[in-house]
N, C-alpha and C. Protein backbone atom coordinates (compact mmCIF):
# COMPACT_ATOMS: atom_id res chain seq x y z
N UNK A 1 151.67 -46.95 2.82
CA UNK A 1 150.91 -47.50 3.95
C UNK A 1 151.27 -48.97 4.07
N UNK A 2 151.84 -49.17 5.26
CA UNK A 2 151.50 -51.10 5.66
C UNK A 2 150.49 -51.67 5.57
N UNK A 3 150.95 -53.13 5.18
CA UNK A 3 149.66 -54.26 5.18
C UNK A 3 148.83 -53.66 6.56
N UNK A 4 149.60 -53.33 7.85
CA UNK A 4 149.11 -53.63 8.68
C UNK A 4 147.84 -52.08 9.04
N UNK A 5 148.03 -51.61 8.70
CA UNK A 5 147.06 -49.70 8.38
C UNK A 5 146.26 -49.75 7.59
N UNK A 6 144.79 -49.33 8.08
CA UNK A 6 143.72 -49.37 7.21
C UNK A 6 143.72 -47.86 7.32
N UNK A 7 143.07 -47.54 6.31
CA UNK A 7 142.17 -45.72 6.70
C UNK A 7 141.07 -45.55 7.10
N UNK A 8 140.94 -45.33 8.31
CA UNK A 8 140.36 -44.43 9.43
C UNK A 8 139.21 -43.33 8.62
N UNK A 9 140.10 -42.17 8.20
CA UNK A 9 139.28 -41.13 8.07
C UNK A 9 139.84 -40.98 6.28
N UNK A 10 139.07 -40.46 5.82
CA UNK A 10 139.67 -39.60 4.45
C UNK A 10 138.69 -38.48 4.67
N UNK A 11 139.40 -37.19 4.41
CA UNK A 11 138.68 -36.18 4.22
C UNK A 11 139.31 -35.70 2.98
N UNK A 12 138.36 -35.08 1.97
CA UNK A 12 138.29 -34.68 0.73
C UNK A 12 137.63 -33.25 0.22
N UNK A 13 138.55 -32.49 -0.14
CA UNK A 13 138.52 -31.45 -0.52
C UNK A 13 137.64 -30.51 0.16
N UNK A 14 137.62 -30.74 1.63
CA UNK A 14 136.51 -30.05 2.86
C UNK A 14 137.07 -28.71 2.80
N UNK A 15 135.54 -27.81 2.32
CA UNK A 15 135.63 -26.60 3.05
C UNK A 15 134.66 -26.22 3.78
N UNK A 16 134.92 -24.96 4.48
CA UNK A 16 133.87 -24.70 5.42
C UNK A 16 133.90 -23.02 5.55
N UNK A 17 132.42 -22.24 5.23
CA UNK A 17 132.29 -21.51 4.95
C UNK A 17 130.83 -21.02 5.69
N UNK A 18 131.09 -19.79 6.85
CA UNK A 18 130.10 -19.14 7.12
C UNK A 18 129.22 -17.41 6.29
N UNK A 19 127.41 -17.54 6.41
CA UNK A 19 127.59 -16.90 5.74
C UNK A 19 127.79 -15.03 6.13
N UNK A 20 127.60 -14.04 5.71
CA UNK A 20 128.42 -13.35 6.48
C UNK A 20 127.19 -12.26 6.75
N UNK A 21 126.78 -11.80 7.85
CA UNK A 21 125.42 -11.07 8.31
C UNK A 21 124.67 -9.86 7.99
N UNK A 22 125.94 -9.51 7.27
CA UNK A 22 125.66 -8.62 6.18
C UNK A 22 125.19 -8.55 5.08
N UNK A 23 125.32 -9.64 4.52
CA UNK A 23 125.38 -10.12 3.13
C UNK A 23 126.31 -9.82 2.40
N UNK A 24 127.40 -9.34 2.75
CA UNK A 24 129.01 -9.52 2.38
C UNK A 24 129.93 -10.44 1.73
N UNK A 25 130.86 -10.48 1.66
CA UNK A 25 132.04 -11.75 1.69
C UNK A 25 131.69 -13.02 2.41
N UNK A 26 130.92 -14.19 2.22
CA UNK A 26 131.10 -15.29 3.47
C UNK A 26 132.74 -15.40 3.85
N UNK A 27 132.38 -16.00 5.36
CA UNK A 27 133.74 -16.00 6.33
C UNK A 27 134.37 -17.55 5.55
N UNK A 28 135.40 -17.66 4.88
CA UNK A 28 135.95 -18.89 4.92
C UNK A 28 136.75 -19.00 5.73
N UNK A 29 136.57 -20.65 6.26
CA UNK A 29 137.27 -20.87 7.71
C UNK A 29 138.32 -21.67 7.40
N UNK A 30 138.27 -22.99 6.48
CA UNK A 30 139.22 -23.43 6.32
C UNK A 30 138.45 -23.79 4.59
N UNK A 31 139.49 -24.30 3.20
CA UNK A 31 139.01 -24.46 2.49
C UNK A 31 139.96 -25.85 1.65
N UNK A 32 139.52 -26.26 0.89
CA UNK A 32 140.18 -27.36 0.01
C UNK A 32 141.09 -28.42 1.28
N UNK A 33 140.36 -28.97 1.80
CA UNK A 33 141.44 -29.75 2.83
C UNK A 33 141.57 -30.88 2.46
N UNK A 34 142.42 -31.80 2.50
CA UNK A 34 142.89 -33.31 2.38
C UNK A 34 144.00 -33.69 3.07
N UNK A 35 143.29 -34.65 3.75
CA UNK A 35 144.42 -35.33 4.02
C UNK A 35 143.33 -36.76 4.53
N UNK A 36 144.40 -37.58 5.17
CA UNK A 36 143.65 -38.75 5.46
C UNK A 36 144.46 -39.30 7.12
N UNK A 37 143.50 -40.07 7.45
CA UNK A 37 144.46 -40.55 8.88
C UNK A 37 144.24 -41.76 9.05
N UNK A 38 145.00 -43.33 9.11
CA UNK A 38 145.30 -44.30 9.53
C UNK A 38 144.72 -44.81 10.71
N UNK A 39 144.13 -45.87 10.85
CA UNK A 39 144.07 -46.91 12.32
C UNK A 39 145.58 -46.60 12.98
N UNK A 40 145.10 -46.19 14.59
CA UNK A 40 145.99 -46.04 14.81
C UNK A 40 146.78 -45.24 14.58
N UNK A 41 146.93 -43.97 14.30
CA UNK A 41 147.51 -43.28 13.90
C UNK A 41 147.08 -41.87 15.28
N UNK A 42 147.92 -41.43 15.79
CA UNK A 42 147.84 -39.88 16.77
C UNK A 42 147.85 -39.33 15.97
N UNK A 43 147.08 -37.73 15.67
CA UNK A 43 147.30 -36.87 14.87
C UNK A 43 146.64 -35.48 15.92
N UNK A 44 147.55 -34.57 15.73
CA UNK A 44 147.00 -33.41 16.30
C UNK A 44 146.82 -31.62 15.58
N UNK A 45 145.63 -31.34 15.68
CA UNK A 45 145.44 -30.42 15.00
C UNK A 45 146.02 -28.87 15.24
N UNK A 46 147.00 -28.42 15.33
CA UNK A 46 147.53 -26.88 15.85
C UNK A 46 147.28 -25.70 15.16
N UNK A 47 147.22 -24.79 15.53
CA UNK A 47 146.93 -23.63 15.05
C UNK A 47 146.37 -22.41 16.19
N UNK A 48 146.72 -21.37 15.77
CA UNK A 48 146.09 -19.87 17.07
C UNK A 48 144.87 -19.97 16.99
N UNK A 49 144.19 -19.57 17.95
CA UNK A 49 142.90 -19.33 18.08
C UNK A 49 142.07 -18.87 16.79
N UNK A 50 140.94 -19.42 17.03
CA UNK A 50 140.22 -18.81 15.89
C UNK A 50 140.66 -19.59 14.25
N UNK A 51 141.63 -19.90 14.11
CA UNK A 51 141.45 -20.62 12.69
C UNK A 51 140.98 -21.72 12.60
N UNK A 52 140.35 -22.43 12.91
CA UNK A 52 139.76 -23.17 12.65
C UNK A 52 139.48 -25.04 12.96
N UNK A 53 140.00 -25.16 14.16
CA UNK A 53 140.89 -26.32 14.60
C UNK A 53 139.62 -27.03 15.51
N UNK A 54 138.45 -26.05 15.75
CA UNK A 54 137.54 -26.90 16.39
C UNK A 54 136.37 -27.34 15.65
N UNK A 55 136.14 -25.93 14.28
CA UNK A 55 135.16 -26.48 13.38
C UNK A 55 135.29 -27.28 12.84
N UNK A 56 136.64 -27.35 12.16
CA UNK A 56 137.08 -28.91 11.26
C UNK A 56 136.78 -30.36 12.31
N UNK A 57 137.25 -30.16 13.83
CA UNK A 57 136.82 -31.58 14.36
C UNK A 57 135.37 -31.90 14.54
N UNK A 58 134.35 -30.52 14.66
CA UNK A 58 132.62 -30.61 14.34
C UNK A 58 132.37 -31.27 13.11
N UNK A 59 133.03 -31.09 11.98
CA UNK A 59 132.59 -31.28 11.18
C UNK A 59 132.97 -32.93 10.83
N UNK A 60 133.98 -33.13 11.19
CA UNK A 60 134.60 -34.54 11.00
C UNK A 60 133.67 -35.70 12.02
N UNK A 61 133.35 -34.83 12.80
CA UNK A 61 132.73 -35.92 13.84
C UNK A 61 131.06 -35.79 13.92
N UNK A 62 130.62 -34.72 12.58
CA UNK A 62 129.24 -34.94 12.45
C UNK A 62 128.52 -34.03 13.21
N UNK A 63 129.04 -33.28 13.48
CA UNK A 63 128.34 -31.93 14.46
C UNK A 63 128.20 -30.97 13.54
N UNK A 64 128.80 -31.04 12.83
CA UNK A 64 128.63 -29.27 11.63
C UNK A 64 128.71 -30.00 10.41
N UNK A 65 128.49 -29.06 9.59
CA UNK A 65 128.51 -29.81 8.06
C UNK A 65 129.51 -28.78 7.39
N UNK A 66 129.99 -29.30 6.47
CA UNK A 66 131.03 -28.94 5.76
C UNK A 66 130.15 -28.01 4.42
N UNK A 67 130.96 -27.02 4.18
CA UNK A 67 129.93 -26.16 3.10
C UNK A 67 130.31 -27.04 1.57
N UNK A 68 131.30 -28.03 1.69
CA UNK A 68 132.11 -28.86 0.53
C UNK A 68 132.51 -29.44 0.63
N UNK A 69 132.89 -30.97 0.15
CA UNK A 69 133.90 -31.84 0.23
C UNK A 69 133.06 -32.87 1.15
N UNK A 70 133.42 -34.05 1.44
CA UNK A 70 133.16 -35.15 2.04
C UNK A 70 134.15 -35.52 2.98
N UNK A 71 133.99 -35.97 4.35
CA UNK A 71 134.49 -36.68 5.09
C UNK A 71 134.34 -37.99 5.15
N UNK A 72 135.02 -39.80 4.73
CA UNK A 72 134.25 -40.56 4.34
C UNK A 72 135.54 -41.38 6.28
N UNK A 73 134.43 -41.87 7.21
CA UNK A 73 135.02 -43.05 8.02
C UNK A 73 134.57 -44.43 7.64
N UNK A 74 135.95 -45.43 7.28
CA UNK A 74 135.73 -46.37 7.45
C UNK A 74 134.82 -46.92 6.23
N UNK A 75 134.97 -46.22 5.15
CA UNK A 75 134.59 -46.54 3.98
C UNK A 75 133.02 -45.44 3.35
N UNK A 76 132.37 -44.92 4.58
CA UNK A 76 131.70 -44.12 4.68
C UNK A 76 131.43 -43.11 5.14
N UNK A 77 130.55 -42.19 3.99
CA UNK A 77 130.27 -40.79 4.10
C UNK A 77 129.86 -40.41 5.87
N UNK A 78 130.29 -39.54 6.50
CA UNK A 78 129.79 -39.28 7.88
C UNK A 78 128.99 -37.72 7.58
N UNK A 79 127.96 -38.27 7.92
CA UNK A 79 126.59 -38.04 7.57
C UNK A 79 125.61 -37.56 8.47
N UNK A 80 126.25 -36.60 9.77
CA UNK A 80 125.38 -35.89 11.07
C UNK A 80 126.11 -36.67 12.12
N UNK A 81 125.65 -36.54 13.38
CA UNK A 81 126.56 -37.66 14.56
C UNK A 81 126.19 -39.11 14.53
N UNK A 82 127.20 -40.10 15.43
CA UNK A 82 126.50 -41.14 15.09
C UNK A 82 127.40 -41.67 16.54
N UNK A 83 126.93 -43.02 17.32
CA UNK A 83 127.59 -43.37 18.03
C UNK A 83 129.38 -43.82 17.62
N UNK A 84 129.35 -43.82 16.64
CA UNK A 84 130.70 -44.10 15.76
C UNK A 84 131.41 -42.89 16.32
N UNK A 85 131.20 -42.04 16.76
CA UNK A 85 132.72 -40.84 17.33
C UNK A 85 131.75 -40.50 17.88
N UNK A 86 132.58 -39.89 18.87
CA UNK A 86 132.65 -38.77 20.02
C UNK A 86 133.44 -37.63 19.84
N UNK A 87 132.97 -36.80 20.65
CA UNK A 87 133.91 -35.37 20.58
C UNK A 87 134.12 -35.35 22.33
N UNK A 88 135.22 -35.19 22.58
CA UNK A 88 135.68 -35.20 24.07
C UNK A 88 136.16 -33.47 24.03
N UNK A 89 135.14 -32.72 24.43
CA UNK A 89 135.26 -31.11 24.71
C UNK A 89 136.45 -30.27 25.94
N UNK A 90 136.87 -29.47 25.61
CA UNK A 90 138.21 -28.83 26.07
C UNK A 90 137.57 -28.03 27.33
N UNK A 91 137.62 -27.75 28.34
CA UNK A 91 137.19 -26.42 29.27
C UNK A 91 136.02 -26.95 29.88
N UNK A 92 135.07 -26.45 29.73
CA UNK A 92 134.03 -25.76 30.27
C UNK A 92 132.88 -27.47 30.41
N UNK A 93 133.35 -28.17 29.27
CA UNK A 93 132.24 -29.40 28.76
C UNK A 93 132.97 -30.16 29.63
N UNK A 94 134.21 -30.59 30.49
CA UNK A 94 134.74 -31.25 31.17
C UNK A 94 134.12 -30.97 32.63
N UNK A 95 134.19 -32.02 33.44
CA UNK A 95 133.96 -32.37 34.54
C UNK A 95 135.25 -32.10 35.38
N UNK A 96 135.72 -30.48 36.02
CA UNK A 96 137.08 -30.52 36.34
C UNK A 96 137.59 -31.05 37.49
N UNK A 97 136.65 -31.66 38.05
CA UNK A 97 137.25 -32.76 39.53
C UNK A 97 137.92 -34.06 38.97
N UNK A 98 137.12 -34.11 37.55
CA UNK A 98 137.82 -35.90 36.74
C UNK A 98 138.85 -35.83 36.13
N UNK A 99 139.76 -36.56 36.00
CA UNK A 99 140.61 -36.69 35.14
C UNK A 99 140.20 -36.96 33.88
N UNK A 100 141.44 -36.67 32.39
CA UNK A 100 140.69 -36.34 31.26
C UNK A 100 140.62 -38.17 31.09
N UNK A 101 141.15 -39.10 31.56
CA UNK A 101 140.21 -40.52 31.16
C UNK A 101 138.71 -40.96 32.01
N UNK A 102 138.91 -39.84 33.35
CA UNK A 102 137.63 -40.39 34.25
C UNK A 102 136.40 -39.30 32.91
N UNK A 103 136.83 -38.71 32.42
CA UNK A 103 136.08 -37.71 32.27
C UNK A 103 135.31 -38.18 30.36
N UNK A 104 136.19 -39.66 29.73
CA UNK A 104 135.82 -40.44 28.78
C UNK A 104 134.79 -41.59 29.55
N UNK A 105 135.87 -42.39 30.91
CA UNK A 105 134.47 -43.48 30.94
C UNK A 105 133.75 -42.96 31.27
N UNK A 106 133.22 -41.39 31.98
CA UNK A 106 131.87 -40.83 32.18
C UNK A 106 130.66 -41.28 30.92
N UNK A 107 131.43 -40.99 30.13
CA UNK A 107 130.25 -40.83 28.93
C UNK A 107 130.61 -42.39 28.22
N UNK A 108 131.35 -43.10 28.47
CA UNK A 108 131.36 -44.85 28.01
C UNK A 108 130.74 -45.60 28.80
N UNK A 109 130.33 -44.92 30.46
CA UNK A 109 129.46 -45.94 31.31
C UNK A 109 128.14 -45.38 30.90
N UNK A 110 127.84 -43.90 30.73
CA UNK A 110 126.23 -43.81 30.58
C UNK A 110 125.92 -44.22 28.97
N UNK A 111 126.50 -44.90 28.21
CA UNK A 111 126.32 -45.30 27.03
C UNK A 111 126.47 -46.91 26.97
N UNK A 112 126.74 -47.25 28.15
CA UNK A 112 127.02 -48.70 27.94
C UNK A 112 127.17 -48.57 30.21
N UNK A 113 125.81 -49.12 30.72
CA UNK A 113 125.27 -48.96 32.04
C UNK A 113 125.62 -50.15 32.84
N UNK A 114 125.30 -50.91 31.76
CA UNK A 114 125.48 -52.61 32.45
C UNK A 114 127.11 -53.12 32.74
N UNK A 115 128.15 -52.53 31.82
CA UNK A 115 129.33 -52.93 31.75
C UNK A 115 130.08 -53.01 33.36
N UNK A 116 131.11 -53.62 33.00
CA UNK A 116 131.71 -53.68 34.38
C UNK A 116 132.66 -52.46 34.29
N UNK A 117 133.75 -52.08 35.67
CA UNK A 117 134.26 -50.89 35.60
C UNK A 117 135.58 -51.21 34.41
N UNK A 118 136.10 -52.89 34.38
CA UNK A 118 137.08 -53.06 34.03
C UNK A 118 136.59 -52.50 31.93
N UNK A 119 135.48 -53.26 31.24
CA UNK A 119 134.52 -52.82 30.22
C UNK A 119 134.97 -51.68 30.21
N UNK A 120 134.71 -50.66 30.94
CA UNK A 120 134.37 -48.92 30.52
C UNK A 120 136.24 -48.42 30.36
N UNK A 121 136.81 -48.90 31.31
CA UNK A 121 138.03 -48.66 31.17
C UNK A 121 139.02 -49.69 29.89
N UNK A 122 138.86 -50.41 29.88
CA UNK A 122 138.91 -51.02 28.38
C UNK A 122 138.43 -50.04 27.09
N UNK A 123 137.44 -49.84 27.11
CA UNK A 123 136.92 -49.88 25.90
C UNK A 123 137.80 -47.72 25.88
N UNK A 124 137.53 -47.12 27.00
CA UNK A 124 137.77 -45.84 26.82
C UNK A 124 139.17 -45.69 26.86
């Protein structure tokens, strides 16, 4: 890592495990994960449907809880939601007349009302 890269995210040994309605096998969805991601850093999650590519970002961003392991941002445990992340939703949670940045300052102007348009587009 450069002087100039801090870490962003560390996630540590995250698994995630539903239980199963039967009282069966629980469903493991994803298990033992690590990795970490940089300031600044693009990273994109791929995989077919169904494995697991939207629970892991619930869980990273405080929407789901991990059945194991810790997600730590920015030096700390993330610990339920917090204004610290957002989850910007695929389909149905989008506004499909907006574009996918009109469709960020949506939710950066009703979180911040007073700002100017140049503010919301800055900051999103």
């Amino acid at each position: 890592m450069s002087a100039s890269q801090k870490t962003l995210l560390e996630i540590q040994n995250l698994t995630r495990r539903y239980s199963s309605p039967d009282g069966g096998e629980p469903l493991t969805v994803f298990e033992n994960a690590n990795f970490d991601i940089q300031k600044g850093e693009f990273v994109c999650i791929i995989g077919h449907s169904g494995c697991g590519k939207s629970t892991i970002l619930n869980v990273l961003a405080g929407l789901d809880t991990a059945t194991s392991g810790v997600v730590i941002m920015e030096g700390r445990e993330v610990c339920g939601p917090s204004l610290d992340r957002g989850v910007v939703f695929q389909n149905y949670s989008l506004l499909p007349w907006m574009s996918a940045l009109k469709n960020v300052m949506f939710g950066v102007k009703a979180r911040f009302p007073n700002w100017t348009r140049k503010q919301v587009k800055d900051h999103s």
